[in-house]
C-alpha atoms as a PDB file:
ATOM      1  CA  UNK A   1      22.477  24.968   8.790  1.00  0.00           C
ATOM      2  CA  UNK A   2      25.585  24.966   6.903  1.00  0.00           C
ATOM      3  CA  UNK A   3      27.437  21.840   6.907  1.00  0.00           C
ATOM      4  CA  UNK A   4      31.644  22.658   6.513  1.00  0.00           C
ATOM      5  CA  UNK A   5      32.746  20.157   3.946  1.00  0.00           C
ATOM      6  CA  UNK A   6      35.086  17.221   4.513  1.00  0.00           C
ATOM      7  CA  UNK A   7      37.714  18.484   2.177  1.00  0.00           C
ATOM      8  CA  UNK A   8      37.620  22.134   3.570  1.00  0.00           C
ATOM      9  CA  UNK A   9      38.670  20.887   6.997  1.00  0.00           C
ATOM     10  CA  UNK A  10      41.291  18.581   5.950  1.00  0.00           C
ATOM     11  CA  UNK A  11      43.231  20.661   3.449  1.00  0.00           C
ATOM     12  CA  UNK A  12      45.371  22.452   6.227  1.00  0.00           C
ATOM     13  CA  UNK A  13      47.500  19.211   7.561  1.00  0.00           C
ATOM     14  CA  UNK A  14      49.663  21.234   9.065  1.00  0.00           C
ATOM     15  CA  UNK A  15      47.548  21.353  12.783  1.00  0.00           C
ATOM     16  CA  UNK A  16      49.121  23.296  15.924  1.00  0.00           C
ATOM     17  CA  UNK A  17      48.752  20.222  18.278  1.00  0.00           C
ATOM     18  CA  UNK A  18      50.779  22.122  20.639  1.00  0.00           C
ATOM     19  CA  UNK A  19      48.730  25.098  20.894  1.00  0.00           C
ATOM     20  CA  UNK A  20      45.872  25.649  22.707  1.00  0.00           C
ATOM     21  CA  UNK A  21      42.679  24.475  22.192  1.00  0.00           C
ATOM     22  CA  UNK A  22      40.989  27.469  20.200  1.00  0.00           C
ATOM     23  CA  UNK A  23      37.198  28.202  20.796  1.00  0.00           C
ATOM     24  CA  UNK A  24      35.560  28.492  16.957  1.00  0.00           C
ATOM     25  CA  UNK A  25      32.382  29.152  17.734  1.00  0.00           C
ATOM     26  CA  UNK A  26      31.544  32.942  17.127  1.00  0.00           C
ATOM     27  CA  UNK A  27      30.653  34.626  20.541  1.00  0.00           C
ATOM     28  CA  UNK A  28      26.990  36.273  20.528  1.00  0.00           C
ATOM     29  CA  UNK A  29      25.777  38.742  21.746  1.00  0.00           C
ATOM     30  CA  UNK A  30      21.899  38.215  22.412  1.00  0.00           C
ATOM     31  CA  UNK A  31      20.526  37.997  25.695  1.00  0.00           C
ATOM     32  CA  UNK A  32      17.032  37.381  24.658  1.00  0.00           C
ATOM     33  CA  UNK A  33      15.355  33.741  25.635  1.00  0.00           C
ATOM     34  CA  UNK A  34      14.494  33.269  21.756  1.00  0.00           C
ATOM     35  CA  UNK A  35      17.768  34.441  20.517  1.00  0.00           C
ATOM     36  CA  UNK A  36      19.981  32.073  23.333  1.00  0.00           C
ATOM     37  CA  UNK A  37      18.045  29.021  22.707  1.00  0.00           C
ATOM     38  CA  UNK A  38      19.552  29.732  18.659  1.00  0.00           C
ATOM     39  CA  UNK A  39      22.417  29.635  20.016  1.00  0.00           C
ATOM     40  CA  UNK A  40      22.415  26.532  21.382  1.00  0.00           C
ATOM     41  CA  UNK A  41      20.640  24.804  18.198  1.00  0.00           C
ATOM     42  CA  UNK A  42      23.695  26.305  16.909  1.00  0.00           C
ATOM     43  CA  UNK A  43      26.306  24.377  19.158  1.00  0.00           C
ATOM     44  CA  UNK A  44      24.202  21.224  18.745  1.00  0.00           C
ATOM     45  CA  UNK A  45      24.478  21.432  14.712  1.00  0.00           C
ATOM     46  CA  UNK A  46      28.323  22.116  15.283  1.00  0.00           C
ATOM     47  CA  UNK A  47      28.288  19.274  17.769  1.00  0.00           C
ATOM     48  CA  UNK A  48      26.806  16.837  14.927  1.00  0.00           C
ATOM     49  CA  UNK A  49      29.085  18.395  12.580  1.00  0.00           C
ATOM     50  CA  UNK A  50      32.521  17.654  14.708  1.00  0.00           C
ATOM     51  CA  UNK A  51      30.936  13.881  14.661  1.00  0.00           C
ATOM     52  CA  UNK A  52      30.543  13.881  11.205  1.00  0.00           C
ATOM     53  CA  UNK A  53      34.464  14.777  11.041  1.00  0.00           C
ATOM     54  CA  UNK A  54      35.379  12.232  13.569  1.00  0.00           C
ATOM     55  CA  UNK A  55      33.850   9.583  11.785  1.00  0.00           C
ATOM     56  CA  UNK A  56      35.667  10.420   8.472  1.00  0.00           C
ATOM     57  CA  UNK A  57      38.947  10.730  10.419  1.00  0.00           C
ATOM     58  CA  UNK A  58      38.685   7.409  11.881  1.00  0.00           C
ATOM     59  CA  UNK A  59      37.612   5.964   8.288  1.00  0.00           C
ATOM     60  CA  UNK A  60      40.620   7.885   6.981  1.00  0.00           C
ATOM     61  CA  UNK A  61      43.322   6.150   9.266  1.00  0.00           C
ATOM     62  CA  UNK A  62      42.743   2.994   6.446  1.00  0.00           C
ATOM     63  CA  UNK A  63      43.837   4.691   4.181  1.00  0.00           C
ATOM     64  CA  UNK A  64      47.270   6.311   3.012  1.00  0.00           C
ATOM     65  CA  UNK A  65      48.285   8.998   5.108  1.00  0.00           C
ATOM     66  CA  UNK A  66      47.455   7.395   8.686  1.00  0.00           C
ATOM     67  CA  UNK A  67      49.060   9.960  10.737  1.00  0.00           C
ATOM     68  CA  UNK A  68      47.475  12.862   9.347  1.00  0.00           C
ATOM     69  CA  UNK A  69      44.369  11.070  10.138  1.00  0.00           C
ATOM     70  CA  UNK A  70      45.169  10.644  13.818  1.00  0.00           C
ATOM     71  CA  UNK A  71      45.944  14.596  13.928  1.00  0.00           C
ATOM     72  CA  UNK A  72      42.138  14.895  12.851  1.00  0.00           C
ATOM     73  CA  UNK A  73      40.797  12.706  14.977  1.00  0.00           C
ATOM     74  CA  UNK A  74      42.720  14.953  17.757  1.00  0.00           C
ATOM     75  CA  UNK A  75      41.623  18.472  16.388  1.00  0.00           C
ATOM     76  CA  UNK A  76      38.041  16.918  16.190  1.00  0.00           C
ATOM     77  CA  UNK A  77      37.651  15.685  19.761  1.00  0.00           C
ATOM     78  CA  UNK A  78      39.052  18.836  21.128  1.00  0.00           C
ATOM     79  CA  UNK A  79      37.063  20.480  18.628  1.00  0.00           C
ATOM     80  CA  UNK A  80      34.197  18.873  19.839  1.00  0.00           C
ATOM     81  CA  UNK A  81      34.951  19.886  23.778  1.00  0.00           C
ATOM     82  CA  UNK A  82      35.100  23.273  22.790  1.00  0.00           C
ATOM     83  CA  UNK A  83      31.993  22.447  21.516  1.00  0.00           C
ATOM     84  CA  UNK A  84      30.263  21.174  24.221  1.00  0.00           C
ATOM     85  CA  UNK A  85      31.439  23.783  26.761  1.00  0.00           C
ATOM     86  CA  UNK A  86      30.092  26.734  24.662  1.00  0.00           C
ATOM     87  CA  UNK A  87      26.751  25.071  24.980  1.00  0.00           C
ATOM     88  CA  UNK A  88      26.843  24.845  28.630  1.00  0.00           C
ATOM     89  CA  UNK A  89      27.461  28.101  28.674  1.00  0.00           C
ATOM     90  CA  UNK A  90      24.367  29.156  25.938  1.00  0.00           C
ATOM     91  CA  UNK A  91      22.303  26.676  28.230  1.00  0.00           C
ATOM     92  CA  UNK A  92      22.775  28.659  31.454  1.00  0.00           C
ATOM     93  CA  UNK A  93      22.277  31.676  29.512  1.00  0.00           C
ATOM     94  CA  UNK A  94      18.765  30.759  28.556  1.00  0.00           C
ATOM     95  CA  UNK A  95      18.195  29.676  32.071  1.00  0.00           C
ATOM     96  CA  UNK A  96      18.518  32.876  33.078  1.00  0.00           C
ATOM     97  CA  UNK A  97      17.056  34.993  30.265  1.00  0.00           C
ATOM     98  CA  UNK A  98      13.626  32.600  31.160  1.00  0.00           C
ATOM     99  CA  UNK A  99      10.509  34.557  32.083  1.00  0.00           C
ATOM    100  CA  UNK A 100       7.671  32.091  30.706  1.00  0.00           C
ATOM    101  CA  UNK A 101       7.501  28.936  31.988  1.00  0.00           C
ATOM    102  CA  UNK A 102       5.029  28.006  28.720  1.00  0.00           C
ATOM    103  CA  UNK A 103       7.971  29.609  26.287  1.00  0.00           C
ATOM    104  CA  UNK A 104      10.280  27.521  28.708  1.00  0.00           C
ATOM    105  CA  UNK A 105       8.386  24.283  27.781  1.00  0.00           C
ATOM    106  CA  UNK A 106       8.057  24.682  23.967  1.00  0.00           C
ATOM    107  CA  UNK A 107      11.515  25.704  23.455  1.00  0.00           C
ATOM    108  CA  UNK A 108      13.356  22.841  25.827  1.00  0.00           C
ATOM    109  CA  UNK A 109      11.614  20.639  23.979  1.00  0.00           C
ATOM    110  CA  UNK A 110      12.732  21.549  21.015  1.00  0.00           C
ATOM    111  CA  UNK A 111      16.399  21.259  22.945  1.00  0.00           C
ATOM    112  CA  UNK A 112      15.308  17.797  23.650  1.00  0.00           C
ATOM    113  CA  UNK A 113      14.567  16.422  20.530  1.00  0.00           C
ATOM    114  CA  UNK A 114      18.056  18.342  19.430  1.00  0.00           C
ATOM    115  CA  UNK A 115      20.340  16.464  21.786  1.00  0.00           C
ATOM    116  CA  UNK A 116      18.208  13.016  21.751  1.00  0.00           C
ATOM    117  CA  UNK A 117      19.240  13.351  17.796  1.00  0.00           C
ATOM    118  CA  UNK A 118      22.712  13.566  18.455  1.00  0.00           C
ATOM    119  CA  UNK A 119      22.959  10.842  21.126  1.00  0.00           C
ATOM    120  CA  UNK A 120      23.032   7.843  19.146  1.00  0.00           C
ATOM    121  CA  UNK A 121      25.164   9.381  16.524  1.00  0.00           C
ATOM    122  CA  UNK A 122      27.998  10.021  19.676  1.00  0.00           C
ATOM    123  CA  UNK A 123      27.549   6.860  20.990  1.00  0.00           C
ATOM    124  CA  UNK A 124      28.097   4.902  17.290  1.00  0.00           C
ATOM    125  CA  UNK A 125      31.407   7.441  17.050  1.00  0.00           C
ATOM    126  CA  UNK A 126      32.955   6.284  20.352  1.00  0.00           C
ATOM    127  CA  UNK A 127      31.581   2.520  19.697  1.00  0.00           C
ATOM    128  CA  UNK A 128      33.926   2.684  16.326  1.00  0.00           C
ATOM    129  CA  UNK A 129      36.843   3.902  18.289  1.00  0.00           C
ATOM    130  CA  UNK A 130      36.349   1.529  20.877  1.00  0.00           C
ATOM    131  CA  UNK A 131      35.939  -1.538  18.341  1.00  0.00           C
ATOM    132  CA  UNK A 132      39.339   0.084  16.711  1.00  0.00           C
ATOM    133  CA  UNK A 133      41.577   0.274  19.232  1.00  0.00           C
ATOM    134  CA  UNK A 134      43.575  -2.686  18.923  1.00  0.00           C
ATOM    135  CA  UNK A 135      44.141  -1.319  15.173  1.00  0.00           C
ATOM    136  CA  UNK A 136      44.681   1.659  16.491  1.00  0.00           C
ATOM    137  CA  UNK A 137      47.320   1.154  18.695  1.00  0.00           C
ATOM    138  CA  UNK A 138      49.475  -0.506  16.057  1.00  0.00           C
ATOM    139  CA  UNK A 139      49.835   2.877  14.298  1.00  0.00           C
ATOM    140  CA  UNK A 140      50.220   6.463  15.300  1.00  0.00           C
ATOM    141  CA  UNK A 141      46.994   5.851  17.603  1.00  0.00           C
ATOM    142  CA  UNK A 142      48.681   3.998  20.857  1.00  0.00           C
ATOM    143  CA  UNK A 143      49.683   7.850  22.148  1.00  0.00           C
ATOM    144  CA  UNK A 144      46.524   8.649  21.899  1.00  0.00           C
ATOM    145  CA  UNK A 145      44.149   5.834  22.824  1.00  0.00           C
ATOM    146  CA  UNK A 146      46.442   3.758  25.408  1.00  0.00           C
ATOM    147  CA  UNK A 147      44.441   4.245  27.983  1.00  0.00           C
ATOM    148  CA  UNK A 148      40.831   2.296  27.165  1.00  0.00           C
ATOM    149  CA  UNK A 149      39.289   4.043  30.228  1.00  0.00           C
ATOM    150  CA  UNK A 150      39.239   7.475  28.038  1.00  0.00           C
ATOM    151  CA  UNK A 151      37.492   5.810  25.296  1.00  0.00           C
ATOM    152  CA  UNK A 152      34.829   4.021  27.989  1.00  0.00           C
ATOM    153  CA  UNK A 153      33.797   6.839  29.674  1.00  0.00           C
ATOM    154  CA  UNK A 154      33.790   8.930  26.495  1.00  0.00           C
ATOM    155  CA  UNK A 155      31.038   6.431  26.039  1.00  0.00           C
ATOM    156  CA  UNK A 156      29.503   6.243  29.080  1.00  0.00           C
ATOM    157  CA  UNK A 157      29.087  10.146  29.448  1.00  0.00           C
ATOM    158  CA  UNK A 158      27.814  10.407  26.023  1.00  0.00           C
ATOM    159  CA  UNK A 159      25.252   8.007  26.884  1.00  0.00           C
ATOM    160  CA  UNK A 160      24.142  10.939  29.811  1.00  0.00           C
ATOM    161  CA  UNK A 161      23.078  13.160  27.118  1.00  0.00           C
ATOM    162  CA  UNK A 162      19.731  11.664  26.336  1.00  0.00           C
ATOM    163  CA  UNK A 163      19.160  11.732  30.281  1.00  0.00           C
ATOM    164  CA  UNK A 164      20.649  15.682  29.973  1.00  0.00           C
ATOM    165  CA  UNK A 165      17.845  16.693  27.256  1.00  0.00           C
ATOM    166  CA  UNK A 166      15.270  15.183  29.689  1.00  0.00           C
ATOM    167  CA  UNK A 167      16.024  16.798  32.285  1.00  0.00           C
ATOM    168  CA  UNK A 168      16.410  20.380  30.415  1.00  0.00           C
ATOM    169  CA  UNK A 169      12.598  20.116  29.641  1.00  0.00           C
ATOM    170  CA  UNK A 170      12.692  20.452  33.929  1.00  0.00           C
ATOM    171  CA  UNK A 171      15.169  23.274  33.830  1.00  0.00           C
ATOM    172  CA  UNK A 172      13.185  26.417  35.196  1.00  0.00           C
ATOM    173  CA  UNK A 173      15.420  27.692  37.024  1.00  0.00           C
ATOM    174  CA  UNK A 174      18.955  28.861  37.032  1.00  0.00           C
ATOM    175  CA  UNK A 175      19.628  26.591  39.528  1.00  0.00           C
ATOM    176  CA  UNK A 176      18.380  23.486  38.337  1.00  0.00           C
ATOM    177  CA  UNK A 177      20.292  24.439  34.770  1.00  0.00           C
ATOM    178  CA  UNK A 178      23.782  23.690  37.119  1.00  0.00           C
ATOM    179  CA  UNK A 179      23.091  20.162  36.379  1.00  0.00           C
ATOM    180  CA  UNK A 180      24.050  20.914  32.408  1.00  0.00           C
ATOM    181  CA  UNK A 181      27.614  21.961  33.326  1.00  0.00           C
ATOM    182  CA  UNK A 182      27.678  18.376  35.924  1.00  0.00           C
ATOM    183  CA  UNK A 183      26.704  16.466  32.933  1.00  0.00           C
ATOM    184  CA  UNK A 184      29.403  18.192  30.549  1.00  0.00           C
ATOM    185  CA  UNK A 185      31.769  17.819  32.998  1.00  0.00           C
ATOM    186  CA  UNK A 186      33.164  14.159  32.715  1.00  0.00           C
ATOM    187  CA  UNK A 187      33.403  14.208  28.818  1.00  0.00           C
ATOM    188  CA  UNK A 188      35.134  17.902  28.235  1.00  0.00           C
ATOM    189  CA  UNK A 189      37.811  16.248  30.944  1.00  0.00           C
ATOM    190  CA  UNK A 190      38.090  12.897  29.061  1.00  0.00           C
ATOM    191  CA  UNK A 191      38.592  14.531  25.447  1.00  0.00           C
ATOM    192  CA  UNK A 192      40.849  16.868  27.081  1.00  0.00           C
ATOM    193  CA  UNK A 193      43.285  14.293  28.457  1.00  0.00           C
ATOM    194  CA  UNK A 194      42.830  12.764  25.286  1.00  0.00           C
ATOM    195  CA  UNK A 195      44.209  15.709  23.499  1.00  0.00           C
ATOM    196  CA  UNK A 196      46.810  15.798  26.339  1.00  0.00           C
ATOM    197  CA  UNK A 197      48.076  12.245  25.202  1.00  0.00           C
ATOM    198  CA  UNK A 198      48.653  12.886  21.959  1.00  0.00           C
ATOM    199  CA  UNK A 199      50.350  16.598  22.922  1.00  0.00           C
ATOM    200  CA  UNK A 200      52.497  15.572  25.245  1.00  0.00           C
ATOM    201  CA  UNK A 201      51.500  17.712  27.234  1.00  0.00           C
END
């Protein structure tokens, strides 16, 4: 999987904060049960790559040009709920395109071991935030991070996502796949008001 490099995504400085929050994942087209659970490997790899990004960003606010940095951060965690909802949606789609409950099996588990190695990495993101507010908030961060509830439950629903990969390996049905989107839920809101924050919107 190809990893975007660092200095790729921060060349163009000049982000449209005000905008709306643009969907960058390409939309695809298969329908098949092999071809949808790609798809979501796909959204998990661009999931560890947003981290990846966040993590620099936040390294990058020590440095020179601090309020570029915070702009990152902000395209990365909204970057990063785009993210997450497209996988919801890949998820339900391989609910539905499921006709073997053996393929089902193999191929959640595979999901499984996906998500369960992104977990930790989330959860050490959010932990540096959290440990760097109160530096934070003496620069171009306080707009942003203000509220320490966002940052909390950013953490808190992260740590869901192990318990989310779990329960995928359960997923048979279309209904039972609903619980994905519940899980999503809390942390596409939180990033969102996040993004909000900093907007002014």
């Amino acid at each position: 999987m190809k990893v975007f490099s660092l200095l790729a995504f921060v060349a163009p400085i000049g982000l449209a904060l005000g905008a709306a929050i643009p969907n960058r994942l390409v939309q695809r087209q298969s329908t098949s049960s092999q071809g949808t659970f790609e798809a979501i490997g796909h959204d998990l790899e661009r999931f560890k790559v947003d981290l990846s990004l966040l993590q620099a960003s936040t390294a990058a606010y020590y440095g020179p040009a601090n309020l570029p940095a915070g702009q990152r951060i902000i395209k990365n965690l909204s970057d990063l709920a785009a993210t997450l909802e497209q996988a919801t949606d890949d998820a339900e789609s391989y609910a539905r395109s499921i006709h073997s409950s053996a393929q089902q099996e193999s191929d959640s588990q595979q999901v499984v071991a996906a998500i369960n190695s992104v977990a930790p990495y989330a959860r050490d993101t959010v932990n540096t935030l959290i440990d760097k507010r109160d530096d934070l908030e003496a620069g171009p961060f306080d707009a942003v991070f203000g509220n320490a509830l966002i940052l909390i439950n950013l953490r808190t629903t992260l740590d869901d996502i192990i318990d989310l990969a779990n329960a995928l390996v359960d997923a048979v049905s279309f209904d039972q796949i609903a619980n994905v989107r519940q899980a999503f839920a809390p942390i596409v809101q939180d990033v969102t008001r996040a993004y909000n924050y900093y907007t002014g919107f």
